[in-house]
C-alpha atoms as a PDB file:
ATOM      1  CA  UNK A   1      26.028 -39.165 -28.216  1.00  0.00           C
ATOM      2  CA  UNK A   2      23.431 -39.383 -30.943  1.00  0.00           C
ATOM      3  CA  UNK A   3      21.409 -36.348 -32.407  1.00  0.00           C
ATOM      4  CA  UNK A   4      18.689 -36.425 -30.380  1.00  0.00           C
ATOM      5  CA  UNK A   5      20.902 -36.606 -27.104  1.00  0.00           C
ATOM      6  CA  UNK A   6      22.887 -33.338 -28.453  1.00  0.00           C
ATOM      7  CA  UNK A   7      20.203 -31.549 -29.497  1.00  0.00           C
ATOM      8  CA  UNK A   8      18.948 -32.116 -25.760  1.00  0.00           C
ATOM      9  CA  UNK A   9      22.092 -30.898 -24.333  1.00  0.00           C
ATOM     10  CA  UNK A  10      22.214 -27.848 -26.360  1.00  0.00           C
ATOM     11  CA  UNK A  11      18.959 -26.945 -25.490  1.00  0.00           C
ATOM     12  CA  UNK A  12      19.533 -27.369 -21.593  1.00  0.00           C
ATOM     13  CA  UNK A  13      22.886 -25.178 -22.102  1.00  0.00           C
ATOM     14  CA  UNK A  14      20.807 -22.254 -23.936  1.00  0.00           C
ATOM     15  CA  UNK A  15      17.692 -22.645 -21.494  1.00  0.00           C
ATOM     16  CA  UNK A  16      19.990 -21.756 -18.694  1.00  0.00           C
ATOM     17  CA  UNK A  17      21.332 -18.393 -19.929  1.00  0.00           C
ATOM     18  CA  UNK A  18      20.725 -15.342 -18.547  1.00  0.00           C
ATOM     19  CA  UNK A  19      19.001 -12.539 -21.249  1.00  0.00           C
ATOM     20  CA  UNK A  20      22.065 -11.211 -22.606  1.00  0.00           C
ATOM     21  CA  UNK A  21      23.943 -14.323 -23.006  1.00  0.00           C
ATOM     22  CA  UNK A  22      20.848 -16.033 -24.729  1.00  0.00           C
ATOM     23  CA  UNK A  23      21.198 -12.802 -27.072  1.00  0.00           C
ATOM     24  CA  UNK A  24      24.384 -13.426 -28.200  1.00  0.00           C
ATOM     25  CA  UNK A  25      24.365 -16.847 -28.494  1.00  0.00           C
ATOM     26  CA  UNK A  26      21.337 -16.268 -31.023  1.00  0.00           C
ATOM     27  CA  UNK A  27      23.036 -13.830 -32.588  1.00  0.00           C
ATOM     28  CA  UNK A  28      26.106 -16.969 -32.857  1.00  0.00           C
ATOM     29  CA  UNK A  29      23.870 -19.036 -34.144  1.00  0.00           C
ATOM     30  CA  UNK A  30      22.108 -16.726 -36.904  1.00  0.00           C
ATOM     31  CA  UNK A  31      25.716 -15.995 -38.250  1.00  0.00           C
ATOM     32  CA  UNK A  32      26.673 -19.347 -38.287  1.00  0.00           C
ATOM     33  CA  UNK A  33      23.806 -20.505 -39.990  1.00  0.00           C
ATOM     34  CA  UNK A  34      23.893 -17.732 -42.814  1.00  0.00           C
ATOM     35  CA  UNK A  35      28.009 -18.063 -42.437  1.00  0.00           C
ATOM     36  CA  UNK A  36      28.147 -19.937 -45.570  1.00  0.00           C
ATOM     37  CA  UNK A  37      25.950 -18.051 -47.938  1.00  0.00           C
ATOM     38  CA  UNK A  38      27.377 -14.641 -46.574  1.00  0.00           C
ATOM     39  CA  UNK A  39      31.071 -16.327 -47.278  1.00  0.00           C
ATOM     40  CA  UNK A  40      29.443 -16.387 -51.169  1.00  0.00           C
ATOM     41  CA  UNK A  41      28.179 -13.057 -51.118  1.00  0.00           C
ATOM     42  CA  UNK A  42      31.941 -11.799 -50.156  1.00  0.00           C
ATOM     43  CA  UNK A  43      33.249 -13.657 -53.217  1.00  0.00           C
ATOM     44  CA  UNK A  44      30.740 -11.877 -55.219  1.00  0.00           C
ATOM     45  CA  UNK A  45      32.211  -8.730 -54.561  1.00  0.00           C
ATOM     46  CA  UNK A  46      35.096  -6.879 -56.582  1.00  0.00           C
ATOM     47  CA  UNK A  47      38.638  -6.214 -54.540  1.00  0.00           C
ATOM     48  CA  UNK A  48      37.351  -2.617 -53.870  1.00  0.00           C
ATOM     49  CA  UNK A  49      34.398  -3.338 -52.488  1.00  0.00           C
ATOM     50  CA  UNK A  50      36.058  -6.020 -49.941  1.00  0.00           C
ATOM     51  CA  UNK A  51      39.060  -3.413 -49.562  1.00  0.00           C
ATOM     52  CA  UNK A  52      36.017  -0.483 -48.284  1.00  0.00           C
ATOM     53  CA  UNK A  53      34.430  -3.200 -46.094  1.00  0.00           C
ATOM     54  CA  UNK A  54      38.061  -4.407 -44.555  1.00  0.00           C
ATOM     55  CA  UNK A  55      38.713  -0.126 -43.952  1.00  0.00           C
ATOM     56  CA  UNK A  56      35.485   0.209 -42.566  1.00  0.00           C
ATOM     57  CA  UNK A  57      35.930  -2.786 -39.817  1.00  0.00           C
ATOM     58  CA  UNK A  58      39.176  -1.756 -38.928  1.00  0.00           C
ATOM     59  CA  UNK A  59      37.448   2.136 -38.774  1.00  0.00           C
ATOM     60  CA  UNK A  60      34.906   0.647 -36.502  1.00  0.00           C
ATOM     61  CA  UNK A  61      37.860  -1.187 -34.186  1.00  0.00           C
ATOM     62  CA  UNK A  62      39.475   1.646 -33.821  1.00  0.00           C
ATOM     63  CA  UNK A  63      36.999   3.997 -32.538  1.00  0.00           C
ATOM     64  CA  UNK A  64      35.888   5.882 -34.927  1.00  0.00           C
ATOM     65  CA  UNK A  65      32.428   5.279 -35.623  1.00  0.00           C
ATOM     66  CA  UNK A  66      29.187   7.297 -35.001  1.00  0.00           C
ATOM     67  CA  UNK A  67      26.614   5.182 -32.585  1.00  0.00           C
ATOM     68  CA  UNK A  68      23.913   4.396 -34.178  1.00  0.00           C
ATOM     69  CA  UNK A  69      21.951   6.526 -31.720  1.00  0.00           C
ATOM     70  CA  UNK A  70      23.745   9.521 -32.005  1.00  0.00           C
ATOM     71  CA  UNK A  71      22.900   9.781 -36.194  1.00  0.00           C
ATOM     72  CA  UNK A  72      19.018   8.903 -35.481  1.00  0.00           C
ATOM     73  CA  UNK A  73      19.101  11.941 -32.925  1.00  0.00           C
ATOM     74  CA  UNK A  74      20.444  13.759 -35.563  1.00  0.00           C
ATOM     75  CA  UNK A  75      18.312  13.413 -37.994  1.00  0.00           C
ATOM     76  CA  UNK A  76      15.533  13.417 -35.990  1.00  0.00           C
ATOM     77  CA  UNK A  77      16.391  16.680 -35.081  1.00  0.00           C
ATOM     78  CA  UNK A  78      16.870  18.437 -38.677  1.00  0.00           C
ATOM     79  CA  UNK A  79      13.795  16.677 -40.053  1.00  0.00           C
ATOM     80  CA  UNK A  80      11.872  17.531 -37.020  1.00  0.00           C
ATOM     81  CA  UNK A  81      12.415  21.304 -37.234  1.00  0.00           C
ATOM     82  CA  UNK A  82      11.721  21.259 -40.860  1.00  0.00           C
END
């Protein structure tokens, strides 16, 4: 299968997606495109800093986050009432 042929086929696979499988499979793509300047970026950074991001993941796998929703209400609220 040659380029052109491939490129085809991908495009029938992705045209065929419902919404929120063509969403992710963006999102796929977008991080594999930027995957290998983003793998530079992480060697750029000191052991600390990769040690906080590392915590933070495993934070975020765990459960313990805050939505994203829940901190916009939030502020929303305080700098509403002003």
């Amino acid at each position: 299968m040659d380029a052109s042929e491939l490129k085809l086929k991908i495009l029938r696979e992705i045209d065929s997606l419902e919404e929120s499988k063509l969403q992710e499979v963006y999102g796929f793509l977008q991080n594999f495109i930027r995957g290998e300047k983003e793998l530079d970026e992480w060697d750029d950074l000191n052991t600390a800093q990769q040690q906080g991001i590392l915590d933070a993941i495993e934070e975020l796998n765990d459960g313990k986050g805050t939505l994203h929703e829940s901190v916009i209400a939030k502020y929303r609220k305080k700098y509403s009432d002003g």
